[in-house]
PDB file of N, CA and C in Angstrom:
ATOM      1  N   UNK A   1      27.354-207.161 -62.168  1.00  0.00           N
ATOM      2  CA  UNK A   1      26.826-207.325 -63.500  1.00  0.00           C
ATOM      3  C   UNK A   1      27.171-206.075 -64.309  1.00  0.00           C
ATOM      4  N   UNK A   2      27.433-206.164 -65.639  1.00  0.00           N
ATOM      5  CA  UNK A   2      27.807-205.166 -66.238  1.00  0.00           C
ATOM      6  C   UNK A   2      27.231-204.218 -66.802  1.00  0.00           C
ATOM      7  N   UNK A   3      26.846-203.325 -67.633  1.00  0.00           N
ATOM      8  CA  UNK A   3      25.816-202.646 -68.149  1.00  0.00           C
ATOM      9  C   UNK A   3      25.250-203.099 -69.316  1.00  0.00           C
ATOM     10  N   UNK A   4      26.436-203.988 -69.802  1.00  0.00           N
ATOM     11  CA  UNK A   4      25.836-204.058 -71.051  1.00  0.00           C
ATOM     12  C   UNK A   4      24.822-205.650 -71.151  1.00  0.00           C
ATOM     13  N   UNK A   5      25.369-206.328 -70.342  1.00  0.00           N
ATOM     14  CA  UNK A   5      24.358-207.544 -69.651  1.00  0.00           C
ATOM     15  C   UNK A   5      23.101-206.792 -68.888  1.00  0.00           C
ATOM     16  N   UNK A   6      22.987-206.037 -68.329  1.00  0.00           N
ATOM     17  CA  UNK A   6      21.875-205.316 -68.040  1.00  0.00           C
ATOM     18  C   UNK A   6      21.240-205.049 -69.291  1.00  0.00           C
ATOM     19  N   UNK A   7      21.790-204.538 -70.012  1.00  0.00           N
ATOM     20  CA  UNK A   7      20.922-204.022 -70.832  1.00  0.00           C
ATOM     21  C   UNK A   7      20.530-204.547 -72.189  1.00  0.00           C
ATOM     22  N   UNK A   8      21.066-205.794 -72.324  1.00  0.00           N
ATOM     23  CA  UNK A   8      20.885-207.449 -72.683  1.00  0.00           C
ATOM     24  C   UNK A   8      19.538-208.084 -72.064  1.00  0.00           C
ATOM     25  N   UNK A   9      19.639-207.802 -70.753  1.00  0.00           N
ATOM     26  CA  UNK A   9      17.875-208.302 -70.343  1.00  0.00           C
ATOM     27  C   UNK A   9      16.853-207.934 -70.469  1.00  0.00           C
ATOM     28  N   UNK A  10      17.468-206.412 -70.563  1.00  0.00           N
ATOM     29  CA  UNK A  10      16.062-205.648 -70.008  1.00  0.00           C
ATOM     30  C   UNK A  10      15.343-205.754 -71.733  1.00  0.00           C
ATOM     31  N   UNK A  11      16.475-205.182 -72.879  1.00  0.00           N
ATOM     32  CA  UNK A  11      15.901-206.040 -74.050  1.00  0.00           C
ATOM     33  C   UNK A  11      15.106-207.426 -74.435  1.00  0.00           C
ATOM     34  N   UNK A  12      15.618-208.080 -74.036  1.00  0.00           N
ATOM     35  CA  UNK A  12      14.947-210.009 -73.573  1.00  0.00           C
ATOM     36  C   UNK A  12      13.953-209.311 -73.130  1.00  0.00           C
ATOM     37  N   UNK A  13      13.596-208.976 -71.933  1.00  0.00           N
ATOM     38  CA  UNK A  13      12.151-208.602 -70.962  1.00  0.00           C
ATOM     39  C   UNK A  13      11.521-207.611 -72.028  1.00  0.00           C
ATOM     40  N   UNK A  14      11.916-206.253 -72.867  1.00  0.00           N
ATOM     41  CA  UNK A  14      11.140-205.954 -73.266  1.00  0.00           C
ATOM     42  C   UNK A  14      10.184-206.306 -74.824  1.00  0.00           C
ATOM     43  N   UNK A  15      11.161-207.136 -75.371  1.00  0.00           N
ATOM     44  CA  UNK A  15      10.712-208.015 -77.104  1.00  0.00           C
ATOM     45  C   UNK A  15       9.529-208.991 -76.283  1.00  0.00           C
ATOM     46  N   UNK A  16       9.962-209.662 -75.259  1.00  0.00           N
ATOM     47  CA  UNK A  16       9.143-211.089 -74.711  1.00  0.00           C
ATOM     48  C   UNK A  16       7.942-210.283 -74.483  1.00  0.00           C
ATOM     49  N   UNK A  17       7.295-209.380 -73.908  1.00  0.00           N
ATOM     50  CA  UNK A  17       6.736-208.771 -73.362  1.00  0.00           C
ATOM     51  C   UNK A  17       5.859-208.004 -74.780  1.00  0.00           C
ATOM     52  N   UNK A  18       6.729-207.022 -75.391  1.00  0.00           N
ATOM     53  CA  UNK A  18       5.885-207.310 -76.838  1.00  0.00           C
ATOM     54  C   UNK A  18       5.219-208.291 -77.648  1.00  0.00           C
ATOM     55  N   UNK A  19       5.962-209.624 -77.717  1.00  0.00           N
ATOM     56  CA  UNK A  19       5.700-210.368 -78.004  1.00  0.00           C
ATOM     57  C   UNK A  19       4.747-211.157 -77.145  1.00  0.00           C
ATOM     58  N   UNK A  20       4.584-211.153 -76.254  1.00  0.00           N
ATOM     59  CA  UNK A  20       3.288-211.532 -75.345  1.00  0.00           C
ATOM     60  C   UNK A  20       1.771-211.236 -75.766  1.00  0.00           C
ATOM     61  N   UNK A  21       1.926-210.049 -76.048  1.00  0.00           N
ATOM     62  CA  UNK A  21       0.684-208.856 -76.161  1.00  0.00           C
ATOM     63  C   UNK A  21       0.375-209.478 -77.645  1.00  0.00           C
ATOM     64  N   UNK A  22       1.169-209.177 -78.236  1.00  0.00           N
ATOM     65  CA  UNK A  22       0.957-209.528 -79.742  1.00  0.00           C
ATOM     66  C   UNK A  22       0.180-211.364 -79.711  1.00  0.00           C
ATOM     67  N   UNK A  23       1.262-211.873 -79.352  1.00  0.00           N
ATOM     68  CA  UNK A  23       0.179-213.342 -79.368  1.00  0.00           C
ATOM     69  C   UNK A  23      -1.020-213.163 -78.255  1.00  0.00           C
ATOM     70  N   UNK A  24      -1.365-213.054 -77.235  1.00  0.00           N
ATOM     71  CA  UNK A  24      -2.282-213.207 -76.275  1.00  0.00           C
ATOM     72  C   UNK A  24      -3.899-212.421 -77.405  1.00  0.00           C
ATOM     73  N   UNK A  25      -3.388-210.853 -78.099  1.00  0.00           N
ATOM     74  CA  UNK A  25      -4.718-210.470 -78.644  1.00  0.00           C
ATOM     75  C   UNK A  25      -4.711-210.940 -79.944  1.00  0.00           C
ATOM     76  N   UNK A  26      -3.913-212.239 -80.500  1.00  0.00           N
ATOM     77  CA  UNK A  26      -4.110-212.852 -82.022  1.00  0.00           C
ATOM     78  C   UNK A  26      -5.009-214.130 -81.461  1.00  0.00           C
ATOM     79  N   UNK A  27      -5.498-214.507 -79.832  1.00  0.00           N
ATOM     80  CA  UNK A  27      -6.147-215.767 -79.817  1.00  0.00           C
ATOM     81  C   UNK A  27      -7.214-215.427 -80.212  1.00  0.00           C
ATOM     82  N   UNK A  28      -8.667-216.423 -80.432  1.00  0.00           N
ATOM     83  CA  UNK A  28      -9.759-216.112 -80.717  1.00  0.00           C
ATOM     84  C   UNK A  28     -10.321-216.632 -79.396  1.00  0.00           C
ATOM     85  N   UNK A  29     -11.480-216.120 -78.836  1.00  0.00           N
ATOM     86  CA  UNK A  29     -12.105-216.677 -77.598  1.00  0.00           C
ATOM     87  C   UNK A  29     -12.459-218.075 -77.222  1.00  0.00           C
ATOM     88  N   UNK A  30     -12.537-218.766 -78.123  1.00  0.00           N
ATOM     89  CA  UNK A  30     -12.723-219.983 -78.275  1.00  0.00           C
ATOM     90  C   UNK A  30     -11.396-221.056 -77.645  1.00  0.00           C
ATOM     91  N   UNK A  31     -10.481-220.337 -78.225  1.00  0.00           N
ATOM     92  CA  UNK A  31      -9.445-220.779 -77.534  1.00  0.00           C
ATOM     93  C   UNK A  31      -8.668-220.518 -76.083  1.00  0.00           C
ATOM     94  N   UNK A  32      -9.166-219.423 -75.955  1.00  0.00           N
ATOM     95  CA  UNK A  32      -8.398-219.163 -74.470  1.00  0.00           C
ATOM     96  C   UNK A  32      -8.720-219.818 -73.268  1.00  0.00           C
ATOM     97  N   UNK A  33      -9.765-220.997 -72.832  1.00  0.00           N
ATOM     98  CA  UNK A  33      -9.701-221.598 -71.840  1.00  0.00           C
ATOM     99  C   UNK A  33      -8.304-222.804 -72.023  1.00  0.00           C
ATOM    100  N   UNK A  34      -8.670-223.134 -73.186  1.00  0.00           N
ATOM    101  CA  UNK A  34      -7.706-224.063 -73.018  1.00  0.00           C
ATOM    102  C   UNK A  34      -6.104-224.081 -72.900  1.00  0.00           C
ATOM    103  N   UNK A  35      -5.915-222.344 -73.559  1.00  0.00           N
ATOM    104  CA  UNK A  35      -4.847-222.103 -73.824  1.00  0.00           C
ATOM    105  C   UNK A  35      -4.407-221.222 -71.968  1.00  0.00           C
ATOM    106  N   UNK A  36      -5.469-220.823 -71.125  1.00  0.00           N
ATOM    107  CA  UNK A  36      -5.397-220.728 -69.873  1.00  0.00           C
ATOM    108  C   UNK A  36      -4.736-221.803 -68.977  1.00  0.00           C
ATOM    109  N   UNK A  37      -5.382-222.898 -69.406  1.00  0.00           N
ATOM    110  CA  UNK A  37      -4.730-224.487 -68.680  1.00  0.00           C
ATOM    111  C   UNK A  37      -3.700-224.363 -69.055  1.00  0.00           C
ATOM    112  N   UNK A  38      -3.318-224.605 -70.197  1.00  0.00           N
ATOM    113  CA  UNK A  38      -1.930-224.636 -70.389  1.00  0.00           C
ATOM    114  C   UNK A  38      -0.999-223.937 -69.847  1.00  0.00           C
ATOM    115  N   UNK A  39      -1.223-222.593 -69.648  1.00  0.00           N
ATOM    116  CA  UNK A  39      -0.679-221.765 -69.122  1.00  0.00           C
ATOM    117  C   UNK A  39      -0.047-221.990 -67.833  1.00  0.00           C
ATOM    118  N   UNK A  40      -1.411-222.091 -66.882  1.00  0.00           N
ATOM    119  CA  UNK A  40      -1.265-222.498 -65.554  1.00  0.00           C
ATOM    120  C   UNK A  40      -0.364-223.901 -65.284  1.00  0.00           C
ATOM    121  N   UNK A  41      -0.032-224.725 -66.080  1.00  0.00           N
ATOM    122  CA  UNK A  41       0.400-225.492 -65.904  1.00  0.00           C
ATOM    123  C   UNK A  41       2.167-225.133 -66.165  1.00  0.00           C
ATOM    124  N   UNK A  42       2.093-224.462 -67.135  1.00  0.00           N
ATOM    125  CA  UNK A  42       3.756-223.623 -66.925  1.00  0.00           C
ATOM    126  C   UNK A  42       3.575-223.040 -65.906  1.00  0.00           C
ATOM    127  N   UNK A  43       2.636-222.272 -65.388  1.00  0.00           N
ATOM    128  CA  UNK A  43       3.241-221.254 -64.037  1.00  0.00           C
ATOM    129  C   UNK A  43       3.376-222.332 -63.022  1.00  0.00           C
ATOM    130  N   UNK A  44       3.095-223.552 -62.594  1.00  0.00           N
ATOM    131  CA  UNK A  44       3.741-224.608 -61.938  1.00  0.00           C
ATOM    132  C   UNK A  44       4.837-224.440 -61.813  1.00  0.00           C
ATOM    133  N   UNK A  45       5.237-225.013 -63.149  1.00  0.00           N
ATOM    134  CA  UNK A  45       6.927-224.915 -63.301  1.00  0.00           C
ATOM    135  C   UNK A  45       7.704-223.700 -62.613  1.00  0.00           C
ATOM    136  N   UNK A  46       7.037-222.325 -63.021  1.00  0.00           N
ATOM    137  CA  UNK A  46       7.327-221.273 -61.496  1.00  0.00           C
ATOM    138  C   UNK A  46       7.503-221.714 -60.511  1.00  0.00           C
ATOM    139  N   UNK A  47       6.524-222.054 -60.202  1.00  0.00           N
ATOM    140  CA  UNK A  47       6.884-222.124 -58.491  1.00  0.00           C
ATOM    141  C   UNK A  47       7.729-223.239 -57.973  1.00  0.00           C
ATOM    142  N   UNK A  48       7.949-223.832 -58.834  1.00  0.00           N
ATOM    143  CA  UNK A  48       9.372-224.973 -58.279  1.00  0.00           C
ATOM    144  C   UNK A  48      10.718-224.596 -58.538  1.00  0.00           C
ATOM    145  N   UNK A  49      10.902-223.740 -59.787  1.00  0.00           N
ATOM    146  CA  UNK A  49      11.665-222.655 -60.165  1.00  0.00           C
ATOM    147  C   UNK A  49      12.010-221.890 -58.958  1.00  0.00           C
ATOM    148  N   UNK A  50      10.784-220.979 -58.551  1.00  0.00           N
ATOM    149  CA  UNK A  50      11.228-220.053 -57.164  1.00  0.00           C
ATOM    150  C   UNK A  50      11.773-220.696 -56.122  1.00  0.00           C
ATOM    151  N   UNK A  51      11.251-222.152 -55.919  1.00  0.00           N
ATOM    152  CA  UNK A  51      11.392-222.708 -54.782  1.00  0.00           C
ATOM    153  C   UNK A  51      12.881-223.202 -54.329  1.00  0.00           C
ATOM    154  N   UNK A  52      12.931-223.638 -55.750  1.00  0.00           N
ATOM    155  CA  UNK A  52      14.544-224.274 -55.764  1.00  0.00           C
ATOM    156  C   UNK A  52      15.590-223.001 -55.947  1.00  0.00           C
ATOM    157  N   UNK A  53      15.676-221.851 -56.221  1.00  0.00           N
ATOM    158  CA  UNK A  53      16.113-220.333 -56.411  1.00  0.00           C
ATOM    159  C   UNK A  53      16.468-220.081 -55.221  1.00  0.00           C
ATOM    160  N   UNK A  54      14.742-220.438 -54.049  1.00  0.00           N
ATOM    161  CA  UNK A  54      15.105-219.853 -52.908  1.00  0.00           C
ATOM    162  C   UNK A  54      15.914-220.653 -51.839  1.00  0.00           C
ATOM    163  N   UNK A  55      15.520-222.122 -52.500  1.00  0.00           N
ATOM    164  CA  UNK A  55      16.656-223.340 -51.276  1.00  0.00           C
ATOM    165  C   UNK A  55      18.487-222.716 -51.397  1.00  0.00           C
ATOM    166  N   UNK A  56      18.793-222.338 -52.739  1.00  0.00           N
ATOM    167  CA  UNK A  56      20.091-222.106 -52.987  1.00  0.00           C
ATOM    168  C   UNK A  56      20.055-220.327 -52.310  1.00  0.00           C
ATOM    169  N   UNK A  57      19.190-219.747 -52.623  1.00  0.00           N
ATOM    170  CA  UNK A  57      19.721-218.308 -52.108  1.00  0.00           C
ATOM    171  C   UNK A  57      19.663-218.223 -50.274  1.00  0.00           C
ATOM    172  N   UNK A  58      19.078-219.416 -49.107  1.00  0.00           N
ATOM    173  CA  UNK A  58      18.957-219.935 -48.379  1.00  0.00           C
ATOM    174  C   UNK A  58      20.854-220.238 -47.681  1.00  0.00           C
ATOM    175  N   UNK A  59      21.108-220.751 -48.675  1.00  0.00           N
ATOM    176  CA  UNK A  59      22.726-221.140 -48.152  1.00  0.00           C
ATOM    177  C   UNK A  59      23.885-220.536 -48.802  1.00  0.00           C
ATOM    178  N   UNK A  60      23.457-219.291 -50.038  1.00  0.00           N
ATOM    179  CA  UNK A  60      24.276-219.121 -50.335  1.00  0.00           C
ATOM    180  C   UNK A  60      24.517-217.165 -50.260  1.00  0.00           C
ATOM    181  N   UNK A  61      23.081-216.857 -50.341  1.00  0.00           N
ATOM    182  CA  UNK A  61      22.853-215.340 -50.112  1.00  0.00           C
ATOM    183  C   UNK A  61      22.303-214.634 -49.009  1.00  0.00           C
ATOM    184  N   UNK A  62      22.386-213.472 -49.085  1.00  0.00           N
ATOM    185  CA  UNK A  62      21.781-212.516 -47.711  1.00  0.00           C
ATOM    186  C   UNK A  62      20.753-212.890 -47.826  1.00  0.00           C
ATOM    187  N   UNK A  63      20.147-211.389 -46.874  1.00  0.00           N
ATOM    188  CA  UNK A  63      18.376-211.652 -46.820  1.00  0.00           C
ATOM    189  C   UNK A  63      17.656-210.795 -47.857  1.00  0.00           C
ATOM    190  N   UNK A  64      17.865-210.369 -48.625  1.00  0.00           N
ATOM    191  CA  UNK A  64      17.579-209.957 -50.261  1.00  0.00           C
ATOM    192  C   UNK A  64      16.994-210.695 -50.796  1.00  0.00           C
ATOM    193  N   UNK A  65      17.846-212.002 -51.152  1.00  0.00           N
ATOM    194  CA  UNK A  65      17.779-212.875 -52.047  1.00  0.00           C
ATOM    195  C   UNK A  65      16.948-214.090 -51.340  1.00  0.00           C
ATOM    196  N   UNK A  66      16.849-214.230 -49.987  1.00  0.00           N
ATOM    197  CA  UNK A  66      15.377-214.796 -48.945  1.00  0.00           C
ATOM    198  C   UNK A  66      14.070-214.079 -49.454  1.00  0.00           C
ATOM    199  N   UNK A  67      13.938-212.928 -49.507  1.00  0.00           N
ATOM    200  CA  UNK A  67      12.866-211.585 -49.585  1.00  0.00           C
ATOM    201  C   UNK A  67      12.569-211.953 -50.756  1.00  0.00           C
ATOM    202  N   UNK A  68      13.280-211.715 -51.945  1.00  0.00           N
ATOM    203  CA  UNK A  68      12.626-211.847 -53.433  1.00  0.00           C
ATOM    204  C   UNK A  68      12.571-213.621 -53.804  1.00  0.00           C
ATOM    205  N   UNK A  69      13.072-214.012 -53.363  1.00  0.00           N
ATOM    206  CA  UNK A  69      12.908-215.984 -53.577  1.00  0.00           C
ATOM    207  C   UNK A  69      10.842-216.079 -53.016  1.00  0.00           C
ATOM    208  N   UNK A  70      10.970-215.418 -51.958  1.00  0.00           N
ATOM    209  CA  UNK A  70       9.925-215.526 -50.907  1.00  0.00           C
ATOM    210  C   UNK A  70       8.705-214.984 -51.704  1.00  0.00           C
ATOM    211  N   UNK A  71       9.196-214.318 -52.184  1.00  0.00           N
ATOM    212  CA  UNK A  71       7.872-212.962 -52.761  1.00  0.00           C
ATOM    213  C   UNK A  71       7.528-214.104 -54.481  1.00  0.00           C
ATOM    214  N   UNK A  72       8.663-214.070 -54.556  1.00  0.00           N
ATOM    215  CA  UNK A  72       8.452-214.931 -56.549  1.00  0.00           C
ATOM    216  C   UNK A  72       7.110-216.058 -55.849  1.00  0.00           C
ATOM    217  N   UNK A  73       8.022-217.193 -54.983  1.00  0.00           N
ATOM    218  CA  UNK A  73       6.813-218.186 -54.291  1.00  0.00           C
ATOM    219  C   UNK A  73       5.575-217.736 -54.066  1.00  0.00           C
ATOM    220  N   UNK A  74       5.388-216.467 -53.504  1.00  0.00           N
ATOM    221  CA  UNK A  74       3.705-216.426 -53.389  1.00  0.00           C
ATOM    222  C   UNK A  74       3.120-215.737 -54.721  1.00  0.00           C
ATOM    223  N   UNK A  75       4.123-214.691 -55.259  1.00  0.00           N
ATOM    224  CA  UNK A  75       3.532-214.675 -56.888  1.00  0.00           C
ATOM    225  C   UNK A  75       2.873-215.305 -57.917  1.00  0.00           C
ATOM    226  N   UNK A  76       4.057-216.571 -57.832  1.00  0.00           N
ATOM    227  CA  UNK A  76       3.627-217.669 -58.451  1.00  0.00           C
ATOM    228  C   UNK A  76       2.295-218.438 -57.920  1.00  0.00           C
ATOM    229  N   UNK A  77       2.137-218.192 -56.904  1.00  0.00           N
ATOM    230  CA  UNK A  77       1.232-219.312 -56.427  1.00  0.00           C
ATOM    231  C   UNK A  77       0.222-218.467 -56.748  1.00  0.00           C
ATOM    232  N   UNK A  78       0.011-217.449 -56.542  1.00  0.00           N
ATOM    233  CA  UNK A  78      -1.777-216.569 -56.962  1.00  0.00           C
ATOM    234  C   UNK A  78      -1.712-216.461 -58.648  1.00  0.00           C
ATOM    235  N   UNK A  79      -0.929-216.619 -59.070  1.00  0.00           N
ATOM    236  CA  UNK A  79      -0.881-216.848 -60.477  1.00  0.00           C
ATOM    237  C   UNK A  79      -1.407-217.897 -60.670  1.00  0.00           C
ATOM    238  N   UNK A  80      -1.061-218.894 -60.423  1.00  0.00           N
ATOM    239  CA  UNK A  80      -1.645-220.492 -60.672  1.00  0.00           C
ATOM    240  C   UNK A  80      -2.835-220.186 -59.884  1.00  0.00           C
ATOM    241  N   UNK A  81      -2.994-220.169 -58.628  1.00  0.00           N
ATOM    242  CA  UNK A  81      -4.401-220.387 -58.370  1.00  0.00           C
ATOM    243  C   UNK A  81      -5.388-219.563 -58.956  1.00  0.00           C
ATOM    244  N   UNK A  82      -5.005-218.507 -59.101  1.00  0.00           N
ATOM    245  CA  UNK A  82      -6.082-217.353 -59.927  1.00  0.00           C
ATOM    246  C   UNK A  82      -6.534-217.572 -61.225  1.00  0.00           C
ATOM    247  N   UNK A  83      -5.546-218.185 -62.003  1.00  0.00           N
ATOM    248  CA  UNK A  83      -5.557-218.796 -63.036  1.00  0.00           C
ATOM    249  C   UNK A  83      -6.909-219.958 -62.727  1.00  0.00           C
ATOM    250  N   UNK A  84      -6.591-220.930 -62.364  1.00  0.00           N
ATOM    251  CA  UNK A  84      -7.222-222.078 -62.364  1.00  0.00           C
ATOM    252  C   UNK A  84      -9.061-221.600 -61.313  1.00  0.00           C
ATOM    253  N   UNK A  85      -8.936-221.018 -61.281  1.00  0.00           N
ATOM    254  CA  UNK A  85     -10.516-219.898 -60.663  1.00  0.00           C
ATOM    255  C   UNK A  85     -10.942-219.668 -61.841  1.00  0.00           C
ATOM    256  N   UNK A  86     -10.179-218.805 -62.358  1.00  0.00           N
ATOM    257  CA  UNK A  86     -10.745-218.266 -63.396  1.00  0.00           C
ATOM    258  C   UNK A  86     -11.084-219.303 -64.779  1.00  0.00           C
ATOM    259  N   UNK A  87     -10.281-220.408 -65.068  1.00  0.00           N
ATOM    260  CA  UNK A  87     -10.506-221.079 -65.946  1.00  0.00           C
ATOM    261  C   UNK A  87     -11.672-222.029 -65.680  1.00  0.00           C
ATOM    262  N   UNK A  88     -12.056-222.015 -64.144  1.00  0.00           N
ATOM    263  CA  UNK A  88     -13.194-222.790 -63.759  1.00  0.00           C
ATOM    264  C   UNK A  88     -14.634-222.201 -64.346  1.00  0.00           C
ATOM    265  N   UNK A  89     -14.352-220.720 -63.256  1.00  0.00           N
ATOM    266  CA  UNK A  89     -15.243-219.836 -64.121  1.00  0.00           C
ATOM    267  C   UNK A  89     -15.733-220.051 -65.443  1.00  0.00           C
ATOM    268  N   UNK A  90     -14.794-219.645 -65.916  1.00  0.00           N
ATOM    269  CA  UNK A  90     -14.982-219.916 -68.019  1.00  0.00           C
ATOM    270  C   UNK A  90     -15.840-220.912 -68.113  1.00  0.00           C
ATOM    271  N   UNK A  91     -15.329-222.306 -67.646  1.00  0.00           N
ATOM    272  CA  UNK A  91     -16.106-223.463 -67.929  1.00  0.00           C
ATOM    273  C   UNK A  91     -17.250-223.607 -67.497  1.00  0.00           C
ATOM    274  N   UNK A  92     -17.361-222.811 -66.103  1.00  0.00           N
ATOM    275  CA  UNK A  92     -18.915-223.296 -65.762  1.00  0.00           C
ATOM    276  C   UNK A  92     -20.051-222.446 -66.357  1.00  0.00           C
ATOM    277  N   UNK A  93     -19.326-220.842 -67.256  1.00  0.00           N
ATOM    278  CA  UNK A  93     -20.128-220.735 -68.074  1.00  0.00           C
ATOM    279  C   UNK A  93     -20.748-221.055 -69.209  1.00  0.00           C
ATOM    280  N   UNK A  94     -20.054-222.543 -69.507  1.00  0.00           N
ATOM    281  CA  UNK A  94     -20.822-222.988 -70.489  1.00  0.00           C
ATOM    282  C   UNK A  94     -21.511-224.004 -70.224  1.00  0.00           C
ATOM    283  N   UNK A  95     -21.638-224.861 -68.772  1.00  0.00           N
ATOM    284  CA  UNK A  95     -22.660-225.382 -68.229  1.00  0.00           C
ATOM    285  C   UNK A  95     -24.168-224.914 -68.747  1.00  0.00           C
ATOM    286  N   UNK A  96     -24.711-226.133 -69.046  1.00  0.00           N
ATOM    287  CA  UNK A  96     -26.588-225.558 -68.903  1.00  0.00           C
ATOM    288  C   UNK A  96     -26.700-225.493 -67.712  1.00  0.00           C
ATOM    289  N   UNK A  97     -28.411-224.907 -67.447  1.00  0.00           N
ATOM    290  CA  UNK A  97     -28.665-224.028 -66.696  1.00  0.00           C
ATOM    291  C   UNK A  97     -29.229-225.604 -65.161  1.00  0.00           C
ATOM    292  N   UNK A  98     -29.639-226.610 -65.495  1.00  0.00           N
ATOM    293  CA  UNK A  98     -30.152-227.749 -64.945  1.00  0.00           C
ATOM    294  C   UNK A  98     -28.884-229.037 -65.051  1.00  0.00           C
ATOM    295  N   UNK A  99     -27.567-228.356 -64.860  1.00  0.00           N
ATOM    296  CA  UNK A  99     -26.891-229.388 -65.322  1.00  0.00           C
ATOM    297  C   UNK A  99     -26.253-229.502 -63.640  1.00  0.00           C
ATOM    298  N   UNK A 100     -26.360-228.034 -62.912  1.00  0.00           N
ATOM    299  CA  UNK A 100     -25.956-228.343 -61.781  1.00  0.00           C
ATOM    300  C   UNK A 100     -26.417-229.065 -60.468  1.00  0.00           C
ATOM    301  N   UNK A 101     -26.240-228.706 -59.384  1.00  0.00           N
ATOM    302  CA  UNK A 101     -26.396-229.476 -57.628  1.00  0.00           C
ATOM    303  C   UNK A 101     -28.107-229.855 -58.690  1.00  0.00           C
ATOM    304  N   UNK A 102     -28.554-231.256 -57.547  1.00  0.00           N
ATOM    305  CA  UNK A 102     -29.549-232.037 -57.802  1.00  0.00           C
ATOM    306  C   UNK A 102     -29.893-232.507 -56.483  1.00  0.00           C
TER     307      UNK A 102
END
């Protein structure tokens, strides 16, 4: 890869990344459970992403490209599940107090 494609991404990674911050503290609280689901439901798309990354780096690369395929897969997956904890959370704080076990 060249330097200047390197340094083509690392731009991409660092605007996206600004731009992250900037939208994530323009939500209002009201919105962020729902905008959590949503979320989690793209980081899905991760992990089939990694998965299929790692079937091809499987037959086509060393053990590098096994190692980081491997590592993205469980990333992704505590992302989504942590996610979806936490968005439970949220919700069951707005449960009343007699709405639960009976």
């Amino acid at each position: 890869m060249a330097i200047g494609e390197i340094l083509l991404l690392v731009f991409v990674f660092v605007i996206a990344g600004f731009l992250g911050v900037e939208l994530i503290s323009k939500v209002p609280s009201q919105l962020h459970t729902p905008l959590m689901s949503g979320t989690n439901a793209i980081s899905g798309i991760t992990i089939v992403g990694a998965i299929s990354a790692t079937a091809v780096a499987l037959h086509t690369e060393g053990m590098l490209s096994n190692i980081c395929g491997f590592v993205a897969i469980v990333l992704a997956t505590i992302n989504v599940v942590g996610g979806y904890l936490v968005t439970d959370r949220m919700l069951g704080m707005f449960k009343k107090k007699g709405d639960g076990k009976k």
